[in-house]
N, C-alpha and C. Protein backbone atom coordinates (compact mmCIF):
# COMPACT_ATOMS: atom_id res chain seq x y z
N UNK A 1 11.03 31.65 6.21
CA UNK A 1 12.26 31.17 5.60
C UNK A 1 12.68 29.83 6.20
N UNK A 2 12.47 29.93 7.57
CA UNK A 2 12.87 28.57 8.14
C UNK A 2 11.86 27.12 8.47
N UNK A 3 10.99 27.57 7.74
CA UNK A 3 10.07 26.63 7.22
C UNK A 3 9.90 26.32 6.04
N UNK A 4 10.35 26.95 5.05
CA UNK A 4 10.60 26.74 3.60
C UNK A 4 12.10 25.96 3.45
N UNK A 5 12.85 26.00 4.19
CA UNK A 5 14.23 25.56 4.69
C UNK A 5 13.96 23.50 5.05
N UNK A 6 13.06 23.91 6.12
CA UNK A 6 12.88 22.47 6.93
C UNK A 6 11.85 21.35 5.75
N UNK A 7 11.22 22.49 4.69
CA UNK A 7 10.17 21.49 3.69
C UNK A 7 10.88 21.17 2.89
N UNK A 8 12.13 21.82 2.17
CA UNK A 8 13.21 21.44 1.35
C UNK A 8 13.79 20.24 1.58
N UNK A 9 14.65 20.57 3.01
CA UNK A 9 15.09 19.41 3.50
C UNK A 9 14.06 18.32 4.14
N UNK A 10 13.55 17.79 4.30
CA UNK A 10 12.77 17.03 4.33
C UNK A 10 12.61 16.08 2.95
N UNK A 11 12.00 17.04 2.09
CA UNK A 11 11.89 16.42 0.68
C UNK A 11 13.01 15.43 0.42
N UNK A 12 14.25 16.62 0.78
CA UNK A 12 15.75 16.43 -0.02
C UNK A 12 16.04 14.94 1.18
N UNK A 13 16.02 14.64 1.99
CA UNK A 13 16.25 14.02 2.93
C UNK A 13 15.03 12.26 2.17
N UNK A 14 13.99 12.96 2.19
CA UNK A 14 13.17 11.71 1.83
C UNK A 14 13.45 11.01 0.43
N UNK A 15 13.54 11.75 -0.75
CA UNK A 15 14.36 11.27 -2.01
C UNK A 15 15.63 10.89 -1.61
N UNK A 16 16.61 11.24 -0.60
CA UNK A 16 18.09 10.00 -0.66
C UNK A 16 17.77 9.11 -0.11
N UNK A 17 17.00 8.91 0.94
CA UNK A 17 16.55 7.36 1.67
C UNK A 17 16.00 6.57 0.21
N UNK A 18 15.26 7.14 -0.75
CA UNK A 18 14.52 6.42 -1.46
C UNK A 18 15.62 5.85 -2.06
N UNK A 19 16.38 6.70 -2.62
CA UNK A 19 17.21 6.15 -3.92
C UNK A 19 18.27 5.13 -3.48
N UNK A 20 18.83 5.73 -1.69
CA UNK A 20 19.50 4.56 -1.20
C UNK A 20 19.28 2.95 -1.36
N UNK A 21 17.77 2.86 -0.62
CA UNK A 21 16.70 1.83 -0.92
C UNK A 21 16.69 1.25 -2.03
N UNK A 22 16.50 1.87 -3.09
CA UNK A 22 16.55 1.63 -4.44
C UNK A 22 17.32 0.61 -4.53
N UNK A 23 18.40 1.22 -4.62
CA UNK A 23 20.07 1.06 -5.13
C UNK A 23 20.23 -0.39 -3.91
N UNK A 24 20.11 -0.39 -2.75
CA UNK A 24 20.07 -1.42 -1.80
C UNK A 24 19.33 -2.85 -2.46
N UNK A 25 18.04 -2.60 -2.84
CA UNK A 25 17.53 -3.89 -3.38
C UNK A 25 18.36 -4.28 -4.80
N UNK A 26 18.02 -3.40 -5.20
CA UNK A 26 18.65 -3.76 -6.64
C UNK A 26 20.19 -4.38 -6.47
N UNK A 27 20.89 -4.00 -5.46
CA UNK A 27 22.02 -5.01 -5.29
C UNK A 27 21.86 -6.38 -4.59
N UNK A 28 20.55 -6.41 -4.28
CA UNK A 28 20.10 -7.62 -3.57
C UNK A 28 19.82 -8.92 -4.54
N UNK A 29 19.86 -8.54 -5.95
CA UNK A 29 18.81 -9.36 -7.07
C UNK A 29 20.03 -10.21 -7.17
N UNK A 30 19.61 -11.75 -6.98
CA UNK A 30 20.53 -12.24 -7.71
C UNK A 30 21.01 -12.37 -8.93
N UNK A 31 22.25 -12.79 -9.38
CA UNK A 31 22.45 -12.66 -11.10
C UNK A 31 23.00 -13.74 -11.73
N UNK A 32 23.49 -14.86 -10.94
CA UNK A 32 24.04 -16.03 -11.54
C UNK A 32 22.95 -17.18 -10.42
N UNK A 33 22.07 -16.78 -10.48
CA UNK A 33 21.19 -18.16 -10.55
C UNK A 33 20.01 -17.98 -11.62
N UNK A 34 20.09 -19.65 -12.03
CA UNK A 34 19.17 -20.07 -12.85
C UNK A 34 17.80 -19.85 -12.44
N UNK A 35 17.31 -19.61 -13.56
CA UNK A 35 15.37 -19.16 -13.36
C UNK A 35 14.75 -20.00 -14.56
N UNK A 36 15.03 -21.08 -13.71
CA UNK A 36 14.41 -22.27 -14.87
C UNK A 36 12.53 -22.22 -14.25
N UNK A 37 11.32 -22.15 -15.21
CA UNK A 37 10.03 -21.99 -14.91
C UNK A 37 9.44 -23.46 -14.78
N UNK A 38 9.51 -23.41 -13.46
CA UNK A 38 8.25 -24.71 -12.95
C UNK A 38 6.74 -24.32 -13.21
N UNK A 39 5.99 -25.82 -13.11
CA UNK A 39 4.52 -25.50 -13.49
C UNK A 39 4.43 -25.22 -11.68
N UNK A 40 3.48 -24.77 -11.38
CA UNK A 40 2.40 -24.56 -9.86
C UNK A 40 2.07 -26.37 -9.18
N UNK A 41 2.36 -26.19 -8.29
CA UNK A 41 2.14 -27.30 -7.72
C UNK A 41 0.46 -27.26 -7.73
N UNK A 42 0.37 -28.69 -8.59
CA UNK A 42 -1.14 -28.95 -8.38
C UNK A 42 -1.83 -30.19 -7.18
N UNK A 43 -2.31 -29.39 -6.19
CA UNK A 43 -2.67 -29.57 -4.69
C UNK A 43 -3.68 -30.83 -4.84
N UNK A 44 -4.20 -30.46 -5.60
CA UNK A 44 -5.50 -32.02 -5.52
C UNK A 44 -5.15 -33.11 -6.89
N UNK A 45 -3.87 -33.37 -7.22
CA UNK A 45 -3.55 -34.43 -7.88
C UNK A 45 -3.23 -35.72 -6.97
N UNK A 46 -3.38 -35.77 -5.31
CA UNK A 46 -3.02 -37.24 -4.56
C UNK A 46 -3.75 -36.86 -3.80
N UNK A 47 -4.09 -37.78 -3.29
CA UNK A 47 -4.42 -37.99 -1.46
C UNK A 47 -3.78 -37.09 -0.51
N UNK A 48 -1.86 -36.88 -0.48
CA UNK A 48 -1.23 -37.43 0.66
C UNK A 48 -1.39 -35.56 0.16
N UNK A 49 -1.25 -34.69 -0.93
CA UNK A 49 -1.52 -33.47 -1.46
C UNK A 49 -2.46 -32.33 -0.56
N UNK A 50 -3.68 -33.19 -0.47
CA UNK A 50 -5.21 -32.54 -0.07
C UNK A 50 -5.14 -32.93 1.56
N UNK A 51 -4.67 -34.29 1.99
CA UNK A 51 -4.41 -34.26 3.31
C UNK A 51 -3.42 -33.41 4.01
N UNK A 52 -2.12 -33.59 3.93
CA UNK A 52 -1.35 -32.15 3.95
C UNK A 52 -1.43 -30.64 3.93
N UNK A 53 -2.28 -30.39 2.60
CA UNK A 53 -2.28 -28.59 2.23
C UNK A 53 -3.29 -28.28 2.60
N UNK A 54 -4.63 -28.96 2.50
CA UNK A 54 -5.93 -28.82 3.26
C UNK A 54 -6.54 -29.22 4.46
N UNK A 55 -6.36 -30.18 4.75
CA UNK A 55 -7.08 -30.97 5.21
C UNK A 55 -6.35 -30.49 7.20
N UNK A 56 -4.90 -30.39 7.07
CA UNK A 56 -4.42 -30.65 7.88
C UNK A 56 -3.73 -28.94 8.32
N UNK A 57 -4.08 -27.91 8.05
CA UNK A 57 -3.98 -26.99 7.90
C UNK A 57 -5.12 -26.65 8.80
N UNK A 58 -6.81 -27.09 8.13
CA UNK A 58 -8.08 -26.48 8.43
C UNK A 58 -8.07 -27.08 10.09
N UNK A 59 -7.57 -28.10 10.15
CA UNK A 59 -7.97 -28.73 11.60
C UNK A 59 -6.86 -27.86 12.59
N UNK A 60 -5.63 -27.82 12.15
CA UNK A 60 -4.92 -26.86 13.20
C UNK A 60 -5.73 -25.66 13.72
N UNK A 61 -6.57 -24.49 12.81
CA UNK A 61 -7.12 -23.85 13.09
C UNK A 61 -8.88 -23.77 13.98
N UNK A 62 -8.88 -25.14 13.45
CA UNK A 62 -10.47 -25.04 14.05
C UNK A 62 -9.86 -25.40 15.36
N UNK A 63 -8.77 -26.71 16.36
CA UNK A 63 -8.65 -26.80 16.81
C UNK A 63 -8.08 -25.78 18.14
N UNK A 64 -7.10 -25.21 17.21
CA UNK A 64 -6.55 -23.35 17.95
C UNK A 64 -8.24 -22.83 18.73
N UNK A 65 -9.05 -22.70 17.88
CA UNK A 65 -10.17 -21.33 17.55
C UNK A 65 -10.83 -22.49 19.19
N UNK A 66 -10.76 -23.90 19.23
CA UNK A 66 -11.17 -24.58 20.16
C UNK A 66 -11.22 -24.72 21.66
N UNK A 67 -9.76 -24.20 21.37
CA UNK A 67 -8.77 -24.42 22.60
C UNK A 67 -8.69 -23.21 23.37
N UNK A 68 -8.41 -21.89 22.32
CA UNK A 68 -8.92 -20.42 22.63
C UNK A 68 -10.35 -20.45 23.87
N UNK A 69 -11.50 -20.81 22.55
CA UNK A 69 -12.45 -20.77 24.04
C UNK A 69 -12.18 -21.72 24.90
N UNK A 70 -12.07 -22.50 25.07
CA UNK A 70 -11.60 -23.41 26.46
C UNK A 70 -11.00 -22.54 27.25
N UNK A 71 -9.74 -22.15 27.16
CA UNK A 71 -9.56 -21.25 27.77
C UNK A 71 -10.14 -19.95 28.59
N UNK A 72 -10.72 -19.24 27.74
CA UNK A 72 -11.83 -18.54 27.97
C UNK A 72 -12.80 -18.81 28.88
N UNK A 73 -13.22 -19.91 29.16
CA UNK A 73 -14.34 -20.71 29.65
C UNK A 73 -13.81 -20.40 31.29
N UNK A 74 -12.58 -21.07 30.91
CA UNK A 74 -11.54 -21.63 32.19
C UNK A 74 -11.48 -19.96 33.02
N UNK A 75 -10.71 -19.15 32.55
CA UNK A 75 -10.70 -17.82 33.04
C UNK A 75 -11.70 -17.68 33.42
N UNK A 76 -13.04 -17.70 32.67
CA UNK A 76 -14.10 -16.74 32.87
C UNK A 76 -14.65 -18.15 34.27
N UNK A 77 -14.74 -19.10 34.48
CA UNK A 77 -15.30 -19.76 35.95
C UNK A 77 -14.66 -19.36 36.78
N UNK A 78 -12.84 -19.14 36.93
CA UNK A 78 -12.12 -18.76 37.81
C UNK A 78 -12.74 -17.33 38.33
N UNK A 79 -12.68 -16.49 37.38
CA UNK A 79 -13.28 -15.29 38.15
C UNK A 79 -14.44 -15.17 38.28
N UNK A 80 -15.31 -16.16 38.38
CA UNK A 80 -16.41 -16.28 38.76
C UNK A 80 -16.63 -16.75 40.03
N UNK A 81 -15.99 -18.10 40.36
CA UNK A 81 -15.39 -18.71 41.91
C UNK A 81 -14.85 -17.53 42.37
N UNK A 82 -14.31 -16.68 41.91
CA UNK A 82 -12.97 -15.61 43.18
C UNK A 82 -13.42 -14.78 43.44
């Protein structure tokens, strides 16, 4: 009985969080702003476009992924000297 009790509530407990939730976003939507439809920014129509969104993006990461092992390097001689 008191496990048929605790699966009830549970259920009953997990459907009001939901509907709370629900009801929470849905008051979140805005309703007096405009939803005027832009086209997609097209990335390779300039130079300054492909240098920016690509170009300068890929080098942050290779440089990170660079610097990572350096690091690595650095640790791994230290405990090699100690």
């Amino acid at each position: 009985m008191q496990k048929y009790f605790f699966e009830y509530y549970k259920t009953l407990a997990s459907g009001l969080m939901l509907l709370l939730f629900t009801i929470t976003v849905y008051a979140q939507t805005p309703t007096h702003v405009p939803r005027d439809r832009t086209e997609p920014v097209n990335f390779f129509e300039s130079t300054e476009n492909i240098i920016f969104f690509v170009v300068l993006p890929l080098l942050i990461v290779v440089f990170y992924f660079l610097w990572k092992r350096d690091v690595k390097k650095r640790q791994d001689k230290q405990k090699d000297q100690s």
